[in-house]
Protein backbone atom coordinates (compact mmCIF):
# COMPACT_ATOMS: atom_id res chain seq x y z
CA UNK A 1 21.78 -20.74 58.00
CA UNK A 2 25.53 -22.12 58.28
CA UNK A 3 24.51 -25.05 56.62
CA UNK A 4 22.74 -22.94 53.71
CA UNK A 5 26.35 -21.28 53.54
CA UNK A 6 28.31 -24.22 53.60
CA UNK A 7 26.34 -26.15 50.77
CA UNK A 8 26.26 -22.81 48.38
CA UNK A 9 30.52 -23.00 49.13
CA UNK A 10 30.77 -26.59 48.11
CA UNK A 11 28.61 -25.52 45.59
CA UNK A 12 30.60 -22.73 44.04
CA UNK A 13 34.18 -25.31 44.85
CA UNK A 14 32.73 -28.15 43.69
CA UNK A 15 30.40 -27.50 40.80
CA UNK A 16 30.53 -23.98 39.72
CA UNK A 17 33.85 -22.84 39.66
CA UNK A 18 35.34 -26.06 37.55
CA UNK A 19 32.10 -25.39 35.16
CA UNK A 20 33.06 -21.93 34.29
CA UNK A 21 36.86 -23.03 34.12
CA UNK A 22 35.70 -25.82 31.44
CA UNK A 23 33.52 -23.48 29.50
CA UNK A 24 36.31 -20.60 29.07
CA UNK A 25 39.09 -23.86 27.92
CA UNK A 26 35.89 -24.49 25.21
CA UNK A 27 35.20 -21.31 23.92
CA UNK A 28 39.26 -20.61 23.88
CA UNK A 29 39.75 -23.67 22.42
CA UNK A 30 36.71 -23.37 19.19
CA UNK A 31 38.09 -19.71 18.92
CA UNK A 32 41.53 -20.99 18.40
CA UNK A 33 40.58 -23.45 15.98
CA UNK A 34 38.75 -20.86 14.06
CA UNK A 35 41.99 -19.04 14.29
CA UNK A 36 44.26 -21.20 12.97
CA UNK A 37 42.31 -24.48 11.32
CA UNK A 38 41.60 -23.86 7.39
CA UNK A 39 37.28 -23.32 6.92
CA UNK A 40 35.21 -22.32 4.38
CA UNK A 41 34.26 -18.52 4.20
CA UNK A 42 31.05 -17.44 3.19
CA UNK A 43 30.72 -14.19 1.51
CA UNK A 44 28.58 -11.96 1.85
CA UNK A 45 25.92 -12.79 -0.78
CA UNK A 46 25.91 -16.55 0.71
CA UNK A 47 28.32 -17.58 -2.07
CA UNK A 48 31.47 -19.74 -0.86
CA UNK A 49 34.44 -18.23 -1.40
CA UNK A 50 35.78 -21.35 -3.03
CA UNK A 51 32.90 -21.21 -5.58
CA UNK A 52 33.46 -18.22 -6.32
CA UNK A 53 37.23 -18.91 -6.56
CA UNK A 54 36.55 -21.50 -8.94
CA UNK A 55 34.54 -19.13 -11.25
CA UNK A 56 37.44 -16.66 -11.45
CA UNK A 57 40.27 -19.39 -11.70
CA UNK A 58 38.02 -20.62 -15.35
CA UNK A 59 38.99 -16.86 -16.66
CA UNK A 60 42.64 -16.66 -15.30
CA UNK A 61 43.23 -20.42 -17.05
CA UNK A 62 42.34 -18.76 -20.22
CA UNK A 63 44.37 -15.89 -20.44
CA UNK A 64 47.48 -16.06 -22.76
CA UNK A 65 50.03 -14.67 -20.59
CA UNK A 66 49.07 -16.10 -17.02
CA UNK A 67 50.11 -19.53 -16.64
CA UNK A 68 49.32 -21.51 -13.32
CA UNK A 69 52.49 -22.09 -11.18
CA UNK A 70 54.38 -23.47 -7.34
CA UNK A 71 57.04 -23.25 -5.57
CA UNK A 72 58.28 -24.65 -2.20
CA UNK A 73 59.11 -22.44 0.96
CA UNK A 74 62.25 -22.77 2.83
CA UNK A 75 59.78 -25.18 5.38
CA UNK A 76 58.85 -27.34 2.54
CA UNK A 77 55.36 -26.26 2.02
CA UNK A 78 54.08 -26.37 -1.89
CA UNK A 79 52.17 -22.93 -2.43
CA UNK A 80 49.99 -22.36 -5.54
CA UNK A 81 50.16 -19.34 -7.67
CA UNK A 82 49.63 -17.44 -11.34
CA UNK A 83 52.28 -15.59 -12.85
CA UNK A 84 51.97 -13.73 -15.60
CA UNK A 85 54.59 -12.31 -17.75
CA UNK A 86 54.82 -8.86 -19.84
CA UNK A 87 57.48 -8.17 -22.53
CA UNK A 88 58.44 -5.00 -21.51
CA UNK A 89 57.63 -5.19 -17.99
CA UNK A 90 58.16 -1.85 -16.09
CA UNK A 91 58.39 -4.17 -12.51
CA UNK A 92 57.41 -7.02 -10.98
CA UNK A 93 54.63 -7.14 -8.34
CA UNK A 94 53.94 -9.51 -5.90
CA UNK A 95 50.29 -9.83 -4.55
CA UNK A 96 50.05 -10.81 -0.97
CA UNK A 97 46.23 -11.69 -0.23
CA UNK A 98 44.50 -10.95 3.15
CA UNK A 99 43.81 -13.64 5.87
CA UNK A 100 40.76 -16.28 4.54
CA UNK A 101 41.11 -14.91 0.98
CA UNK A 102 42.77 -16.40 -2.13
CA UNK A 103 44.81 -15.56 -4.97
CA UNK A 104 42.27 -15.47 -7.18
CA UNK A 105 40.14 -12.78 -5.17
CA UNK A 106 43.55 -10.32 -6.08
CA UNK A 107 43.19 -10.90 -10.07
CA UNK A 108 41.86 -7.68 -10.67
CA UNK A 109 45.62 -6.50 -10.64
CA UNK A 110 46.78 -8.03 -13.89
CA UNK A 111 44.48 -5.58 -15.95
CA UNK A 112 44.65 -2.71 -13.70
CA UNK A 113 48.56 -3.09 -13.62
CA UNK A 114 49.77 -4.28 -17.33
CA UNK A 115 53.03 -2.93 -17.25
CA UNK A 116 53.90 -5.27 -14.95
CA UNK A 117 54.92 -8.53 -14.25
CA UNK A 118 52.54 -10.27 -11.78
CA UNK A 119 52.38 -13.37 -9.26
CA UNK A 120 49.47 -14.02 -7.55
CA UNK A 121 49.68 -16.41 -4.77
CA UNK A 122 48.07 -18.30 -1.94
CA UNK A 123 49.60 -18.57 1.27
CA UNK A 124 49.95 -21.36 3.13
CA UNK A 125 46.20 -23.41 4.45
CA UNK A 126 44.35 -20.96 2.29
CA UNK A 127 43.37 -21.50 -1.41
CA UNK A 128 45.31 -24.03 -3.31
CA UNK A 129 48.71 -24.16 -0.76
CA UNK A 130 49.00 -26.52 1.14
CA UNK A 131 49.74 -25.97 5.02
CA UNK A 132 47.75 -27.15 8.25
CA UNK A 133 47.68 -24.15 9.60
CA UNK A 134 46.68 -20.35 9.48
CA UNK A 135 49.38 -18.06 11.57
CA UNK A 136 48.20 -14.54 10.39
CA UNK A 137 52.25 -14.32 9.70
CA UNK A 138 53.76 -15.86 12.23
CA UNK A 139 55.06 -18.64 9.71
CA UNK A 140 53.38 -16.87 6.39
CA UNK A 141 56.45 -14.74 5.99
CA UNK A 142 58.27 -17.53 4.68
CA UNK A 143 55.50 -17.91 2.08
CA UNK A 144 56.50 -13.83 1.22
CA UNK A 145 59.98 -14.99 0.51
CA UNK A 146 59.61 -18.00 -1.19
CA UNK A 147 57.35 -15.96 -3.68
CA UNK A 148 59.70 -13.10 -4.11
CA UNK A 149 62.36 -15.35 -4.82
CA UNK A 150 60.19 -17.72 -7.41
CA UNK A 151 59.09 -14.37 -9.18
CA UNK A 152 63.09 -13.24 -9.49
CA UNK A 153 64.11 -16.51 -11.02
CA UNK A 154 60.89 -16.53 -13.14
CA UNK A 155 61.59 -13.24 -14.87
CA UNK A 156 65.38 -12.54 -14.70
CA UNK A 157 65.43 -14.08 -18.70
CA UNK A 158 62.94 -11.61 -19.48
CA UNK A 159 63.26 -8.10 -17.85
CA UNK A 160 66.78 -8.22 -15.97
CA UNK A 161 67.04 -5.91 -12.93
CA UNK A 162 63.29 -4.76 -12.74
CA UNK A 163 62.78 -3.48 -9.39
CA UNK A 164 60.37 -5.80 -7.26
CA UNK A 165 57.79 -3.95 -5.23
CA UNK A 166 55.29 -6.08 -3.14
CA UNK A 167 51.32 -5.24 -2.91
CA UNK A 168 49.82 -6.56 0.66
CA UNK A 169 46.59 -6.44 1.33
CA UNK A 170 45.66 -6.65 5.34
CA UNK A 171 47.64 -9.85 7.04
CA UNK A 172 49.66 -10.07 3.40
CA UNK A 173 50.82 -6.34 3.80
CA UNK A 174 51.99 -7.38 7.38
CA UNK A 175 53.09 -10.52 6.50
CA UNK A 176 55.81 -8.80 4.02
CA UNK A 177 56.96 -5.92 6.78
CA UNK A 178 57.69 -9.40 8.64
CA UNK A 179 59.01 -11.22 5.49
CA UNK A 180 61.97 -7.83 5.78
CA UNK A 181 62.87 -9.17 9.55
CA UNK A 182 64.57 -11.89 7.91
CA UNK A 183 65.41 -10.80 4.05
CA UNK A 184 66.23 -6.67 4.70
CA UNK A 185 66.42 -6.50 0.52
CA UNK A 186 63.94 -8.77 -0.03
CA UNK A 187 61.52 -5.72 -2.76
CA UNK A 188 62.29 -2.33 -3.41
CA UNK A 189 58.95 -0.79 -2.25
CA UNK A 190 55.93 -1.90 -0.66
CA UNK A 191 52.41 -0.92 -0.63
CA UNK A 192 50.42 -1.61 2.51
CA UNK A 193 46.60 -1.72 2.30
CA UNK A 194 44.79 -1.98 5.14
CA UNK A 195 47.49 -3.71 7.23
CA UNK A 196 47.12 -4.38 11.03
CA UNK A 197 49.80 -2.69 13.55
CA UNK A 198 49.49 -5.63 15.52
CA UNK A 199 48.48 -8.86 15.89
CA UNK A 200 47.09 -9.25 19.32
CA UNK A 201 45.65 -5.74 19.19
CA UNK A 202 43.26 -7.18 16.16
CA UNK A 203 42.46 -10.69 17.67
CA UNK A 204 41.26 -9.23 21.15
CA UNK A 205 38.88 -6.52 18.74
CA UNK A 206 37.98 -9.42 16.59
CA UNK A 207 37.32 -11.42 19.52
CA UNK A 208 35.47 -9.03 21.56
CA UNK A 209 33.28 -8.01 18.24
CA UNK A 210 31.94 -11.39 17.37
CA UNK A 211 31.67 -13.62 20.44
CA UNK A 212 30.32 -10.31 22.27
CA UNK A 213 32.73 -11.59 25.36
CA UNK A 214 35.45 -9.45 27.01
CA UNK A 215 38.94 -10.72 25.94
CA UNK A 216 40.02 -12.05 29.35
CA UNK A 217 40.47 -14.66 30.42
CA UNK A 218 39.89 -15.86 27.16
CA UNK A 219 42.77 -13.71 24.75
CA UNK A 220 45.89 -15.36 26.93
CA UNK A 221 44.37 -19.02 26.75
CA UNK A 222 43.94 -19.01 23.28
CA UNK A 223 47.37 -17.37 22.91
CA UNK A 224 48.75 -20.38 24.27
CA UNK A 225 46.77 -22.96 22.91
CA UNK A 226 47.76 -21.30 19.68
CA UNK A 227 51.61 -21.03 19.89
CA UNK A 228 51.31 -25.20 21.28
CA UNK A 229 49.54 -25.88 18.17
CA UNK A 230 50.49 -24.15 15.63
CA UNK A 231 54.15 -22.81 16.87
CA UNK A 232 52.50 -19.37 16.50
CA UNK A 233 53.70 -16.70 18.95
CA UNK A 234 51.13 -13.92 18.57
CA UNK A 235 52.78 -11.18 20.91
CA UNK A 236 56.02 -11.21 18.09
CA UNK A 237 53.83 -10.37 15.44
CA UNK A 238 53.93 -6.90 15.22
CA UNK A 239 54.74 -4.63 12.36
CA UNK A 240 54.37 -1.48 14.20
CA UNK A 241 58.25 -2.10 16.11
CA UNK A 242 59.54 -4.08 12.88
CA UNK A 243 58.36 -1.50 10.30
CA UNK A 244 61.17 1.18 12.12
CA UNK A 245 63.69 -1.21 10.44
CA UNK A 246 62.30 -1.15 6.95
CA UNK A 247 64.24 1.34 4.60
CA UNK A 248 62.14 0.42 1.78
CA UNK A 249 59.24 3.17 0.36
CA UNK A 250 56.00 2.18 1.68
CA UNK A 251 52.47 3.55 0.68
CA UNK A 252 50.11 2.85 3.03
CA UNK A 253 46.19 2.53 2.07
CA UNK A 254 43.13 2.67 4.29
CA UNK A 255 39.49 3.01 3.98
CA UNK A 256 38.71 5.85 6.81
CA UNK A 257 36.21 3.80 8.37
CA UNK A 258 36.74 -0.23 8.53
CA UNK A 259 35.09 -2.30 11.09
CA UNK A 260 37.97 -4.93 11.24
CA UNK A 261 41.54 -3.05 11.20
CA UNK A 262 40.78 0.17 11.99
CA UNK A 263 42.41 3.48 10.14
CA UNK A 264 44.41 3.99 13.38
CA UNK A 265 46.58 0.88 12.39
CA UNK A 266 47.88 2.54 9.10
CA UNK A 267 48.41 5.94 10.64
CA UNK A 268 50.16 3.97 13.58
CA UNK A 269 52.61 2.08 11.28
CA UNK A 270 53.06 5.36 8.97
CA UNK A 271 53.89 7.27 11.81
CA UNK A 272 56.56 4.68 12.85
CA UNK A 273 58.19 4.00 9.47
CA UNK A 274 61.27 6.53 8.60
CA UNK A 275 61.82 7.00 5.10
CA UNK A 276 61.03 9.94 4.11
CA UNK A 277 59.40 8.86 0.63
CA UNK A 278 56.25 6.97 2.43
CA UNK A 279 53.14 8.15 1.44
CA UNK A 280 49.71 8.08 3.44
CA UNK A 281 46.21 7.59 1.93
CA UNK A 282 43.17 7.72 3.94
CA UNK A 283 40.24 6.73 1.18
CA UNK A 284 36.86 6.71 1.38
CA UNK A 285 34.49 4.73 3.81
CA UNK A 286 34.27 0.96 2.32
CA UNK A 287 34.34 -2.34 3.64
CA UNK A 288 37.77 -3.53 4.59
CA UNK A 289 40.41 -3.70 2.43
CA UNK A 290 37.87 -3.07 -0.74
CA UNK A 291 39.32 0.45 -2.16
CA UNK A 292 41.17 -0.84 -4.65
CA UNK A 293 37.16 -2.81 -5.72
CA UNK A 294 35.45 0.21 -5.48
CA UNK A 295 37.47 2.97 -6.49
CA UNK A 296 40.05 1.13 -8.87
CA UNK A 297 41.36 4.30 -11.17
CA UNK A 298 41.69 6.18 -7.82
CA UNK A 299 43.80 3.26 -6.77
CA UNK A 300 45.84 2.81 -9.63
CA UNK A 301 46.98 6.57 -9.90
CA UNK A 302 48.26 6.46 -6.14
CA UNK A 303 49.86 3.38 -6.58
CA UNK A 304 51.42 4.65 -9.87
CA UNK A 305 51.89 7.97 -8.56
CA UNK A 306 54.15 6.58 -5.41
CA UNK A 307 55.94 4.48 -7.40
CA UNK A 308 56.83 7.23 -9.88
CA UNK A 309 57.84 9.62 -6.89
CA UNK A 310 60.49 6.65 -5.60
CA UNK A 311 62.74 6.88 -8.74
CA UNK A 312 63.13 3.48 -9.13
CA UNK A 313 61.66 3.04 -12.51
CA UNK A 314 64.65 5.07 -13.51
CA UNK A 315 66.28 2.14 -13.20
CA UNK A 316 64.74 0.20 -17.02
């Protein structure tokens, strides 16, 4: 019997124990590089989203007042946009896309916004940008800030003093409230649709949802393995503390049922913002992020409607 016990111990020492250790480095480490490593995303009719980017980029090169565009961020990464210009511009919107998507999956703006002045862009490792490596914001922000100030040189000849509002959809609308840590003036109003709270909140649910394991010990390797890599701390992303310090208008959007940031977020980061023009809406259930597909008049009017009720069109 002792010797049954002893070989099941050198067993478990031996064998065992250094197996499981090895397999929860693997799975930390494939989860990180689908983190943070550029890849292909198939939609959800089994197109590629870079076909389908391609289809949509043939229509936007034809159009006589979107021209294809770059600019360099302060870290010397080239990022790849469209800007299009309107005489008579009532603003100028920037478009931030959500994590895996593309500028050209946020065209439906320049016809349901023509008033404005538009740049779409893609942030760094996704779309046309270059960039090794996908932060969820970490280093995006700097793409945010670039663009804003590419999109104020680009139009100051046409429409002077047109005030700048940014529209970011999921990790672009949190990528801006971190783009205001560093440039407190950067827009005049932002619109925040379907925007996580935090960062490690939605890895460990993203996590949890589609490898179907728990998050530790797996969440703190990958962490690590992530802020080594890709100098990405994932704790300091969070827009729910930052947002107290933006004095900017926000409108936040949400579907009232999505399966990847929850509602909660939105109502979490409205609750801790302070100015007393944000505005709140809770749509409809849709996939993430897709109100503004489904429901675009509904859309527009809020977004008009806030950025009516800030006063600063009174300003062209």
């Amino acid at each position: 019997m002792n010797v049954l016990k002893n070989l099941f111990f050198k067993a478990l020492i031996f064998y065992v124990f250094p197996l499981s250790v090895l397999a929860v480095f693997i799975v930390s480490y494939l989860a990180m590089c689908k983190l943070v490593f550029p890849s292909e995303l198939i939609l959800s009719d089994g197109t590629k989203l870079s076909e389908r980017a391609n289809e949509i980029r043939e229509s936007l090169d034809k159009r006589s007042d979107t021209k294809k565009v770059s600019f360099k961020t302060k870290d010397n990464i080239k990022i790849s946009g469209y800007l299009t210009i309107r005489k008579g511009a009532i603003a100028n919107l920037l478009v931030c896309h959500g994590y895996q998507s593309c500028k050209e999956f946020s065209s439906d703006v320049l016809d349901l916004f023509p008033n404005y002045n538009i740049l779409l862009f893609d942030f760094r490792a996704h779309g046309q940008s270059d960039g090794k490596y996908r932060t969820l914001g970490c280093h995006e922000y700097k793409d945010v800030i670039a663009a804003v100030n590419f999109l104020k040189d680009k139009t100051k000849n046409y429409n002077k003093n047109l005030p700048l509002i940014i529209l970011g959809t999921s990790m672009g609308g949190s990528t801006a409230i971190k783009a205001l840590e560093y440039e407190p003036n950067l827009c005049n109003a932002i619109i925040l649709d379907s925007s996580f709270s935090d960062l490690r909140t939605i890895i460990y649910h993203s996590f949890k949802y589609k490898a179907n394991l728990p998050a530790y010990p797996f969440l703190p390797i990958i962490e690590r393995m992530t802020n080594f890599l890709a100098s990405c701390d994932i704790g300091k992303m969070c827009p729910s503390k930052n947002i107290k310090n933006v004095k900017q208008p926000i409108l936040f959007i949400h579907s009232c049922i999505d399966n990847i940031v929850p509602p909660n977020d939105s109502l979490l980061l409205y609750a801790n913002s302070l100015n007393n023009k944000n505005k709140i809406w809770i749509g409809r259930a849709v996939e993430h992020s897709k109100l503004r597909k489904k429901y675009p008049n509904i859309y527009k009017n809020k977004v008009e409607k806030f950025i009516k009720e800030t006063g600063l069109l009174k300003r062209t």
